[in-house]
PDB file of N, CA and C in Angstrom:
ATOM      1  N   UNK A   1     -99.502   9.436 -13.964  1.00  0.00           N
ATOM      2  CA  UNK A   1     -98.377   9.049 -13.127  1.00  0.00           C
ATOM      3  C   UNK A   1     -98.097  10.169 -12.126  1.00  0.00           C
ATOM      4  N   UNK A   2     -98.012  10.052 -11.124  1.00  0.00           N
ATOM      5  CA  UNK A   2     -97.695  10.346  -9.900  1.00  0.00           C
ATOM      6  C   UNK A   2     -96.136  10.699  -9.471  1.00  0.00           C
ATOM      7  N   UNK A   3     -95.248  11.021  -8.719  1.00  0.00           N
ATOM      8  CA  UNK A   3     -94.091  11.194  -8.025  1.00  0.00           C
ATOM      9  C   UNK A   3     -93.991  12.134  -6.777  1.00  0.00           C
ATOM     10  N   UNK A   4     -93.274  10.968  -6.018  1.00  0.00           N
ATOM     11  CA  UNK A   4     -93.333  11.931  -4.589  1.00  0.00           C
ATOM     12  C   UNK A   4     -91.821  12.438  -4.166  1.00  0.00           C
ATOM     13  N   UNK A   5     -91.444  13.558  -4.014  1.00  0.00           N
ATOM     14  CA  UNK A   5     -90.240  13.868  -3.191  1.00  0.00           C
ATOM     15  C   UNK A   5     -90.392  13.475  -2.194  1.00  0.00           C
ATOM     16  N   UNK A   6     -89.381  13.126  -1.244  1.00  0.00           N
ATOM     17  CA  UNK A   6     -89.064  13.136   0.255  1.00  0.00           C
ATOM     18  C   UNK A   6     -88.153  14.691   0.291  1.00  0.00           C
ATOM     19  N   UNK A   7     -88.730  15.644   1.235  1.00  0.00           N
ATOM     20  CA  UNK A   7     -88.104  16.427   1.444  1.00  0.00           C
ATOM     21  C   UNK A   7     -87.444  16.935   3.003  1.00  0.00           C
ATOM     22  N   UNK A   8     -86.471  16.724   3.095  1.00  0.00           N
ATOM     23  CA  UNK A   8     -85.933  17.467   4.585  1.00  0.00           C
ATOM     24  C   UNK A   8     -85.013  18.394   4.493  1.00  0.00           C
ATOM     25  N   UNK A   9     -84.497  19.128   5.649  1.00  0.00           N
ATOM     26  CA  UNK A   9     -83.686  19.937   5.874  1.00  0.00           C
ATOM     27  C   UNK A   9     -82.533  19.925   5.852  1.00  0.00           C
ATOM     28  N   UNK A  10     -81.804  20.967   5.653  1.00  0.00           N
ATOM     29  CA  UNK A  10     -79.868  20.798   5.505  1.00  0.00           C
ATOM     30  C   UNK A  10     -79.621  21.652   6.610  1.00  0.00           C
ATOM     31  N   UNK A  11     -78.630  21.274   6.652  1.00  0.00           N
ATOM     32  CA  UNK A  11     -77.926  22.188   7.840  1.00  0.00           C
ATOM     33  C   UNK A  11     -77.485  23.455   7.746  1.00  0.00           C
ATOM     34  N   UNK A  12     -77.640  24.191   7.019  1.00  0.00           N
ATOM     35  CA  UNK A  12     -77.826  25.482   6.826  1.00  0.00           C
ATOM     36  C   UNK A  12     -79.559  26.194   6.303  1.00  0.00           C
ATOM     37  N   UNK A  13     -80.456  24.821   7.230  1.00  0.00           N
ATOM     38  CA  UNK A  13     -81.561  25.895   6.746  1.00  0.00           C
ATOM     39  C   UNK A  13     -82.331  25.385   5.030  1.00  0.00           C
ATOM     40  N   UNK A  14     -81.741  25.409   4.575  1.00  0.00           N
ATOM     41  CA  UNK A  14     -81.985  24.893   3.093  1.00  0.00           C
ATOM     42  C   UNK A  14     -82.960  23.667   3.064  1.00  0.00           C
ATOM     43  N   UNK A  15     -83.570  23.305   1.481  1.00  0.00           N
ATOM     44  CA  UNK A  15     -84.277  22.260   1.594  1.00  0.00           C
ATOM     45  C   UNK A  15     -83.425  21.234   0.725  1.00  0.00           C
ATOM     46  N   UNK A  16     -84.049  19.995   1.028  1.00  0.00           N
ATOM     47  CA  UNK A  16     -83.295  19.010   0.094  1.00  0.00           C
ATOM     48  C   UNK A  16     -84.231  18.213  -0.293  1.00  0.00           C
ATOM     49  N   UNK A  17     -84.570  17.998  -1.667  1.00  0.00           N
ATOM     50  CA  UNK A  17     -85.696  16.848  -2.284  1.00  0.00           C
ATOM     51  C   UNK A  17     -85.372  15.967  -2.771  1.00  0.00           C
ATOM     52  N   UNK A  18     -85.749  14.403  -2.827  1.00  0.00           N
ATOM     53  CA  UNK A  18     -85.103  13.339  -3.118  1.00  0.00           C
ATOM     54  C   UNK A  18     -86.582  12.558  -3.649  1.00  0.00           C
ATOM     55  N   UNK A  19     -86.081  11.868  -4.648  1.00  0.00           N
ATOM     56  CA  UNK A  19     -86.884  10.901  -5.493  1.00  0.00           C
ATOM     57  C   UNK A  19     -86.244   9.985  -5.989  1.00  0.00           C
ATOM     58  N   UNK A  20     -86.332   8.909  -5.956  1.00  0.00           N
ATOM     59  CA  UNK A  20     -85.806   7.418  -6.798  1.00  0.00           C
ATOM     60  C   UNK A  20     -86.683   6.766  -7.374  1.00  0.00           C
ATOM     61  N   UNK A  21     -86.208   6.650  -8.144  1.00  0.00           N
ATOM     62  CA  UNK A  21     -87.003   6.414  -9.603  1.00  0.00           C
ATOM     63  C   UNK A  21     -86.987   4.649  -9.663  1.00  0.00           C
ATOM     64  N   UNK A  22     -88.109   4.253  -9.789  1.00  0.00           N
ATOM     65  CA  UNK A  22     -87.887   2.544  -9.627  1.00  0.00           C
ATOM     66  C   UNK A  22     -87.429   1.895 -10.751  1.00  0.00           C
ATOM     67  N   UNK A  23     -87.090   2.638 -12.042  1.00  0.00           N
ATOM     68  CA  UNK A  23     -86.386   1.459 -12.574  1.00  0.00           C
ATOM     69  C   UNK A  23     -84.760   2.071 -12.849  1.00  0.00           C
ATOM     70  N   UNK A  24     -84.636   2.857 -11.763  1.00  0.00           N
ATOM     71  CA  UNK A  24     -83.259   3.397 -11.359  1.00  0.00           C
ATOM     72  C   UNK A  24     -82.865   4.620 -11.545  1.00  0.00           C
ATOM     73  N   UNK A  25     -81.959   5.530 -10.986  1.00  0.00           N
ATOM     74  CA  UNK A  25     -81.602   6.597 -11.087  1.00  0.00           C
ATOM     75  C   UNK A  25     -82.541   7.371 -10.312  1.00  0.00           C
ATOM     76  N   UNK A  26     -83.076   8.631 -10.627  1.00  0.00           N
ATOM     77  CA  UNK A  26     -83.379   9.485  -9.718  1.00  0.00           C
ATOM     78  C   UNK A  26     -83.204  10.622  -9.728  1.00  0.00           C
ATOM     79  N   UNK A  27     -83.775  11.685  -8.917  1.00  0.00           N
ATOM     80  CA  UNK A  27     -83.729  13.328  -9.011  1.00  0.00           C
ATOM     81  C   UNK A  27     -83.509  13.834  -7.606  1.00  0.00           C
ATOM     82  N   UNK A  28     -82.021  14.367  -7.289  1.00  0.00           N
ATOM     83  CA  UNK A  28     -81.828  15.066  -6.089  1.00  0.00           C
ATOM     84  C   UNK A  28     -81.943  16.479  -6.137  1.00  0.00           C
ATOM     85  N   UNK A  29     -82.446  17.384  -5.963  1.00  0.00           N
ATOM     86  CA  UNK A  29     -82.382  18.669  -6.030  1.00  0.00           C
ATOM     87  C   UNK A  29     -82.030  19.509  -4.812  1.00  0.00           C
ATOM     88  N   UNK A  30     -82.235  20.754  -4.523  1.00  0.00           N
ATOM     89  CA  UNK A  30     -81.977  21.689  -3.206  1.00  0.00           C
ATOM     90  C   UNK A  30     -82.188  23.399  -3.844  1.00  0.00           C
ATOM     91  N   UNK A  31     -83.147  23.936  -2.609  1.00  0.00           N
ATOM     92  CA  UNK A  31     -83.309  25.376  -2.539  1.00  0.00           C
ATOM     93  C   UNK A  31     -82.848  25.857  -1.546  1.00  0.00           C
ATOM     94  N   UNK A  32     -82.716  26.767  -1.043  1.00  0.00           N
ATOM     95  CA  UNK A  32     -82.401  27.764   0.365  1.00  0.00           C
ATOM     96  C   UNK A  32     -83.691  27.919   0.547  1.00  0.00           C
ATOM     97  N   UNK A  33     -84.869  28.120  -0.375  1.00  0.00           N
ATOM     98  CA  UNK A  33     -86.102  28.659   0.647  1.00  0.00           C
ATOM     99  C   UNK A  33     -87.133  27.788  -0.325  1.00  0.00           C
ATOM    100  N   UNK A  34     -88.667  27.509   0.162  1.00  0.00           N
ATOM    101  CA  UNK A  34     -89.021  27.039  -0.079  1.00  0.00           C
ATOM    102  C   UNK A  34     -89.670  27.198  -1.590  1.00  0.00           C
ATOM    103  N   UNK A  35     -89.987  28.969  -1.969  1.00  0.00           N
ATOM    104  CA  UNK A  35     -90.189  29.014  -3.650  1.00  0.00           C
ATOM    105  C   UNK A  35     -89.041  28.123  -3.991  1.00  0.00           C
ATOM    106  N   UNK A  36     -87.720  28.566  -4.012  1.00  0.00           N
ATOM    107  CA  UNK A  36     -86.437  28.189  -4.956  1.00  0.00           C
ATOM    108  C   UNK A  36     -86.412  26.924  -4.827  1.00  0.00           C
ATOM    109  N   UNK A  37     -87.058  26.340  -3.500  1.00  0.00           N
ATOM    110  CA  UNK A  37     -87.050  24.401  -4.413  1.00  0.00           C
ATOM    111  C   UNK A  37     -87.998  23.836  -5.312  1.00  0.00           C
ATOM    112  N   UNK A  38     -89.485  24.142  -4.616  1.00  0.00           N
ATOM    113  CA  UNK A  38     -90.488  24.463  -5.869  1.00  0.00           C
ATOM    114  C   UNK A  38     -89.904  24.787  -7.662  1.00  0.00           C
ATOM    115  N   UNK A  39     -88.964  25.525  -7.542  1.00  0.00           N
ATOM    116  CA  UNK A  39     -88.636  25.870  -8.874  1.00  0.00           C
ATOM    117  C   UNK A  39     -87.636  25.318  -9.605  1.00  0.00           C
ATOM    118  N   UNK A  40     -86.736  24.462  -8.268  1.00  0.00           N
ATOM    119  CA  UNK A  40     -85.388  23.693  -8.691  1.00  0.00           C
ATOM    120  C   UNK A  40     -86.099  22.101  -9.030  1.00  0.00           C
ATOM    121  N   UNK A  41     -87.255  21.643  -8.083  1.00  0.00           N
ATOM    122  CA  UNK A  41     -87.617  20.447  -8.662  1.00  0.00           C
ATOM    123  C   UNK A  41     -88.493  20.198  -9.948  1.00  0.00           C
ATOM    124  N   UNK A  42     -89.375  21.672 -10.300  1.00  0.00           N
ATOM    125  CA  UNK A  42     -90.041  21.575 -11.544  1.00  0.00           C
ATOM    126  C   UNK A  42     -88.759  21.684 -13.032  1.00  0.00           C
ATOM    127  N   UNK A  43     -87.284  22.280 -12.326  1.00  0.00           N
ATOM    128  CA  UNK A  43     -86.442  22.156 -13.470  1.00  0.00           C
ATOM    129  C   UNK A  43     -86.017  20.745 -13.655  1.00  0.00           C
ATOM    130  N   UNK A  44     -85.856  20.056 -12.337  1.00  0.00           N
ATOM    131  CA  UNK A  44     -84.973  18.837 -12.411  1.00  0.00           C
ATOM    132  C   UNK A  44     -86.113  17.966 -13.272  1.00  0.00           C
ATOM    133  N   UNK A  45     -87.330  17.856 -12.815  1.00  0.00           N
ATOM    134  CA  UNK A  45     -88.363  16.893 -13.285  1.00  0.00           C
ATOM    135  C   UNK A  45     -88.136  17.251 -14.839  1.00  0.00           C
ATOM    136  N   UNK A  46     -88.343  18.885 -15.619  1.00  0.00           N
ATOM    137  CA  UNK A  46     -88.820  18.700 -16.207  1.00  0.00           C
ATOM    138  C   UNK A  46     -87.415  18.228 -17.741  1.00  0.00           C
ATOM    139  N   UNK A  47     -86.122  18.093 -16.711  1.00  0.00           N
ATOM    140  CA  UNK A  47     -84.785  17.365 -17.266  1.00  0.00           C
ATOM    141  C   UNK A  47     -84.972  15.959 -17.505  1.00  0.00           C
ATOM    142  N   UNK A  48     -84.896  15.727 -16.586  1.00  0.00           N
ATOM    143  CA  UNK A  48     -85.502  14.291 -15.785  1.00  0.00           C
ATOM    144  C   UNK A  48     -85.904  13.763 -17.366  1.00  0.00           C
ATOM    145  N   UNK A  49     -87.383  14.150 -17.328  1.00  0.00           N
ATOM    146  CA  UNK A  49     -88.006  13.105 -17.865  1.00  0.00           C
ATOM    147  C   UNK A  49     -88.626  13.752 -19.594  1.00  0.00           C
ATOM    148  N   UNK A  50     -87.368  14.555 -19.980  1.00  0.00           N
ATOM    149  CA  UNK A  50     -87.143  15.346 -21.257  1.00  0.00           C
ATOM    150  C   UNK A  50     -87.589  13.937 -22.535  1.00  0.00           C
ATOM    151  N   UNK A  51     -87.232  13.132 -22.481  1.00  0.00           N
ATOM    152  CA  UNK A  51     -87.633  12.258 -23.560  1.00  0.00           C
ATOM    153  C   UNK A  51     -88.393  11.033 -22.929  1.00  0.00           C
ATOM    154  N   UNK A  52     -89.259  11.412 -22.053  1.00  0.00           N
ATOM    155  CA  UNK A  52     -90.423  10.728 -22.011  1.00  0.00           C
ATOM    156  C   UNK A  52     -91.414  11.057 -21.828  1.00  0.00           C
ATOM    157  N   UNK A  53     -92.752  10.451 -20.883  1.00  0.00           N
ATOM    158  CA  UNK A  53     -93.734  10.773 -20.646  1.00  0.00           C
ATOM    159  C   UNK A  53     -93.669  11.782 -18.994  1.00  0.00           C
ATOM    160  N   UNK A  54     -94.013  12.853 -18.921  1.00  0.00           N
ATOM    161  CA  UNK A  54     -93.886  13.683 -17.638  1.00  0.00           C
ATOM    162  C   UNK A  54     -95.120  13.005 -16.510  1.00  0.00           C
ATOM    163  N   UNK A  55     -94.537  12.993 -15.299  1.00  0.00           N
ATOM    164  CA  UNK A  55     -95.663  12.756 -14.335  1.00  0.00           C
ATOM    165  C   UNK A  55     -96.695  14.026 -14.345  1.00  0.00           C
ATOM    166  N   UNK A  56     -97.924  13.588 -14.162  1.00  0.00           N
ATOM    167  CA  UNK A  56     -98.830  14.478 -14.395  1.00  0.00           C
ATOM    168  C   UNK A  56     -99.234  15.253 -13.184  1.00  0.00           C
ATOM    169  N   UNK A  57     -98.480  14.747 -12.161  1.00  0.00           N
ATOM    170  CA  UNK A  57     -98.325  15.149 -10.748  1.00  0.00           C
ATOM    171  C   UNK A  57     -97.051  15.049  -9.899  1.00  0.00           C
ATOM    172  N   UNK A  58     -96.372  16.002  -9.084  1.00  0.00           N
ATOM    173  CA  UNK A  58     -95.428  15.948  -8.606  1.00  0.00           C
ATOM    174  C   UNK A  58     -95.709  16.730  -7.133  1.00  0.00           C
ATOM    175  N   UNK A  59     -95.485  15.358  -6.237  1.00  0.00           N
ATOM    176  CA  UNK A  59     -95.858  16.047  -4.820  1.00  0.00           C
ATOM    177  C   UNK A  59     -94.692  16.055  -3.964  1.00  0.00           C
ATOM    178  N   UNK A  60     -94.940  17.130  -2.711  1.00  0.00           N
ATOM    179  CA  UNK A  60     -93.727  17.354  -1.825  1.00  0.00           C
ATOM    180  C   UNK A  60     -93.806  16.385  -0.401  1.00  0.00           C
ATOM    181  N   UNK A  61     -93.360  15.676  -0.149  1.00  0.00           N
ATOM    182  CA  UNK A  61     -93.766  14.906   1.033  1.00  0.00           C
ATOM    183  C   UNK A  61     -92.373  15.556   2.526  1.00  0.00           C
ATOM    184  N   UNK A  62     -92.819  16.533   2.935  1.00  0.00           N
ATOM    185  CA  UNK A  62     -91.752  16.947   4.291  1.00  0.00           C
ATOM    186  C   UNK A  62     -91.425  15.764   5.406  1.00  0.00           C
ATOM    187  N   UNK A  63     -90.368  15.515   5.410  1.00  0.00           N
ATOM    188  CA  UNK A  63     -90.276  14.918   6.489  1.00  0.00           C
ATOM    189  C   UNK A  63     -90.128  15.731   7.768  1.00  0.00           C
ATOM    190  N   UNK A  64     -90.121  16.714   8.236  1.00  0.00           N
ATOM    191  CA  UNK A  64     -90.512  17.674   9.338  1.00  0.00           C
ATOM    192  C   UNK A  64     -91.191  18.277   8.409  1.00  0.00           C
ATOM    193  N   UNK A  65     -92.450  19.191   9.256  1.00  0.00           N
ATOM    194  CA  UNK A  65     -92.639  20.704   8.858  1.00  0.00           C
ATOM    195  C   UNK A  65     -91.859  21.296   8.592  1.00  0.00           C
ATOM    196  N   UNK A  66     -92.021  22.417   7.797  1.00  0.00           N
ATOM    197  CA  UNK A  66     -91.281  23.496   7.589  1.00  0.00           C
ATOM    198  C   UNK A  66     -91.841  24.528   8.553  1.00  0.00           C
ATOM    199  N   UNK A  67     -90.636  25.190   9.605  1.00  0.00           N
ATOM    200  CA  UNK A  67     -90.960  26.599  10.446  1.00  0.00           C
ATOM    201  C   UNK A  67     -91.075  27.555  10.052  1.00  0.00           C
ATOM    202  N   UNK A  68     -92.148  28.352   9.638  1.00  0.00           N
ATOM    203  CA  UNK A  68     -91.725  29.678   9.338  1.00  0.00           C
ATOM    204  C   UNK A  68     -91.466  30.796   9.983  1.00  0.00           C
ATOM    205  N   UNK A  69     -91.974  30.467  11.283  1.00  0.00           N
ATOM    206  CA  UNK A  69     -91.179  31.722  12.630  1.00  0.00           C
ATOM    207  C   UNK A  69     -91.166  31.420  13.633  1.00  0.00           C
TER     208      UNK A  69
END
């Protein structure tokens, strides 16, 4: 099993990751930089889906690039 974030930007710069889950509910997370979301969505997932089966893949889908300078 598979899962894709949609990820875009906040207005301070920050990231924001979003997933909906098709048989409802879902995982919103947010970093300031791009490690700390990496690390906020492997916590949320690995909450998420604590009494079930884990996706065996979890991808970032940007809706812009990310700038780095």
């Amino acid at each position: 099993m598979q899962i894709i974030f949609t990820v875009s930007t906040d207005e301070t710069g920050g990231f924001v990751a979003r997933w909906d889950d098709a048989l409802g509910g879902g995982i919103t997370t947010q970093g300031e930089n791009l490690a700390e979301l990496q690390e906020m969505v492997r916590d949320a997932v690995s909450g998420y889906f604590a009494d079930r089966d884990a996706p065996e893949t979890v991808r970032l889908h940007f809706v812009d690039d990310p700038v780095i300078a």
